[in-house]
Protein backbone atom coordinates (compact mmCIF):
# COMPACT_ATOMS: atom_id res chain seq x y z
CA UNK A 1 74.66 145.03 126.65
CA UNK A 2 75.31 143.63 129.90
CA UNK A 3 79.14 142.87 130.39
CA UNK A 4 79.13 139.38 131.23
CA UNK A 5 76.92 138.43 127.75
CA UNK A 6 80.04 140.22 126.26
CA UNK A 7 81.52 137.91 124.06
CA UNK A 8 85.24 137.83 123.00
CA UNK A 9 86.56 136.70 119.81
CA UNK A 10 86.26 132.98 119.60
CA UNK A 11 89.91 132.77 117.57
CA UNK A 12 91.78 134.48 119.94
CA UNK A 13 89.95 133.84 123.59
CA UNK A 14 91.32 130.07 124.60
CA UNK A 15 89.21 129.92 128.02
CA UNK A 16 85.89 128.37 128.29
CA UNK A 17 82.33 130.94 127.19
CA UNK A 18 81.74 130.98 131.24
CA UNK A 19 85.09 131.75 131.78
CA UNK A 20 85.40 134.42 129.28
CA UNK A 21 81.37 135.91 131.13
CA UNK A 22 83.19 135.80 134.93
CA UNK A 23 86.38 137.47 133.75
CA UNK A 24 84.40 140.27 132.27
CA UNK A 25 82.15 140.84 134.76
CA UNK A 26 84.81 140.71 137.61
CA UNK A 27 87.07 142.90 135.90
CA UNK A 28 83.93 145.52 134.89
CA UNK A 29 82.67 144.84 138.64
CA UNK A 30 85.63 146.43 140.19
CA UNK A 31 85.71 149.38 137.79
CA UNK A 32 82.01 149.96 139.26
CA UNK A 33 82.91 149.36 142.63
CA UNK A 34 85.73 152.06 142.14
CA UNK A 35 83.88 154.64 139.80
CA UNK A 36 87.11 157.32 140.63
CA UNK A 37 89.27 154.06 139.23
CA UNK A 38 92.03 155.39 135.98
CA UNK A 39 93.98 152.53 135.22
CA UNK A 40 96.46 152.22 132.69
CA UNK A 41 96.73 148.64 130.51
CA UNK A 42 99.80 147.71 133.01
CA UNK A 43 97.82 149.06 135.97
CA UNK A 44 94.83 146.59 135.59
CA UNK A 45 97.04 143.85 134.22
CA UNK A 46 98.82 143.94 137.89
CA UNK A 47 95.29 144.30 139.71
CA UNK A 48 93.22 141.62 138.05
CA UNK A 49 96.45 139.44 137.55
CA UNK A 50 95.75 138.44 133.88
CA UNK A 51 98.05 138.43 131.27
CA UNK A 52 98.95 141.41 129.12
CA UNK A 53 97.17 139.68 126.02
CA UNK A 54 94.06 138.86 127.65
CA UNK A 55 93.80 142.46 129.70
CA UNK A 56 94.51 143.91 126.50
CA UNK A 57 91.34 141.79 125.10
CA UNK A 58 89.02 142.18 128.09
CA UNK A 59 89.78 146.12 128.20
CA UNK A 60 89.06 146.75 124.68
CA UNK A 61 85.77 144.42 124.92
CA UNK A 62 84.24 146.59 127.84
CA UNK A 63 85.11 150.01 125.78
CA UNK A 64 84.02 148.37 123.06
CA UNK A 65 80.52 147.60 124.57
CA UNK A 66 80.79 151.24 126.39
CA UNK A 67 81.13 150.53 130.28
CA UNK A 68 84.62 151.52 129.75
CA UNK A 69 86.36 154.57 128.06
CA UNK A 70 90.00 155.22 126.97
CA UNK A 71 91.25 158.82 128.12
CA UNK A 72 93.44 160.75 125.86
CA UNK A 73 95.89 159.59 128.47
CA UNK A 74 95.12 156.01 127.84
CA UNK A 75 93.79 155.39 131.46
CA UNK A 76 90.30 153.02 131.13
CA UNK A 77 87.84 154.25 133.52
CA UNK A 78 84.35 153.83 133.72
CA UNK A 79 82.02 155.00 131.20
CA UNK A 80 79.69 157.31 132.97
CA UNK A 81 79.28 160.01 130.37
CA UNK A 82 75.35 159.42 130.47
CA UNK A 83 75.78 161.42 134.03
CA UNK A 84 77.31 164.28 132.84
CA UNK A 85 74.93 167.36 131.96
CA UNK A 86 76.54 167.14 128.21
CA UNK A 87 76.45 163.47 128.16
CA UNK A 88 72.27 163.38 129.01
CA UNK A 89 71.68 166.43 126.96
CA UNK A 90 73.20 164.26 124.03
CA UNK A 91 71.49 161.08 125.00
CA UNK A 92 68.24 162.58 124.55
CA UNK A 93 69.30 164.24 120.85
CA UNK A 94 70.08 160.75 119.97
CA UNK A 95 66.83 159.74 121.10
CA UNK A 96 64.73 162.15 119.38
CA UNK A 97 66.75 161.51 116.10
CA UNK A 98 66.41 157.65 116.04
């Protein structure tokens, strides 16, 4: 899914649906522009200057729709397991067994 067709929840997302579609791709633009970027939740509040609610919300929606991961360290970076030798080898498995 393409980030900025990423919808947030409704109940708990007060700005406007284009809004909501700029945020996420600005937010999942930089994190491309930066592939080598590890932030932490405070971290990318303080660089895209949003508060720690709707970070929080934006964050989770871009892992959720996997162009961001979570490290065991709790650093978001970008999702580019498909790259890895491991990651393809398992992309294609999943192919094969759909």
């Amino acid at each position: 899914m393409h980030a900025a067709r990423l919808l947030l929840p409704m109940a708990r997302e007060r700005r406007a649906q284009p809004a909501r579609e700029a945020l996420v791709e600005r937010v999942s633009g930089e994190f491309h522009e930066m592939p080598c970027l590890r932030l932490t939740l405070a971290q990318a509040q303080r660089l895209f200057g949003l508060r720690a609610d709707v970070c929080q919300r934006v964050l989770s929606a871009l892992v959720s729709d996997k162009t961001l991961t979570r490290d065991t360290d709790q650093r978001y970076r970008l999702n580019d397991c498909d790259r890895w030798p491991v990651g393809r080898m398992l992309r294609r498995l999943r192919e094969i067994h759909c």
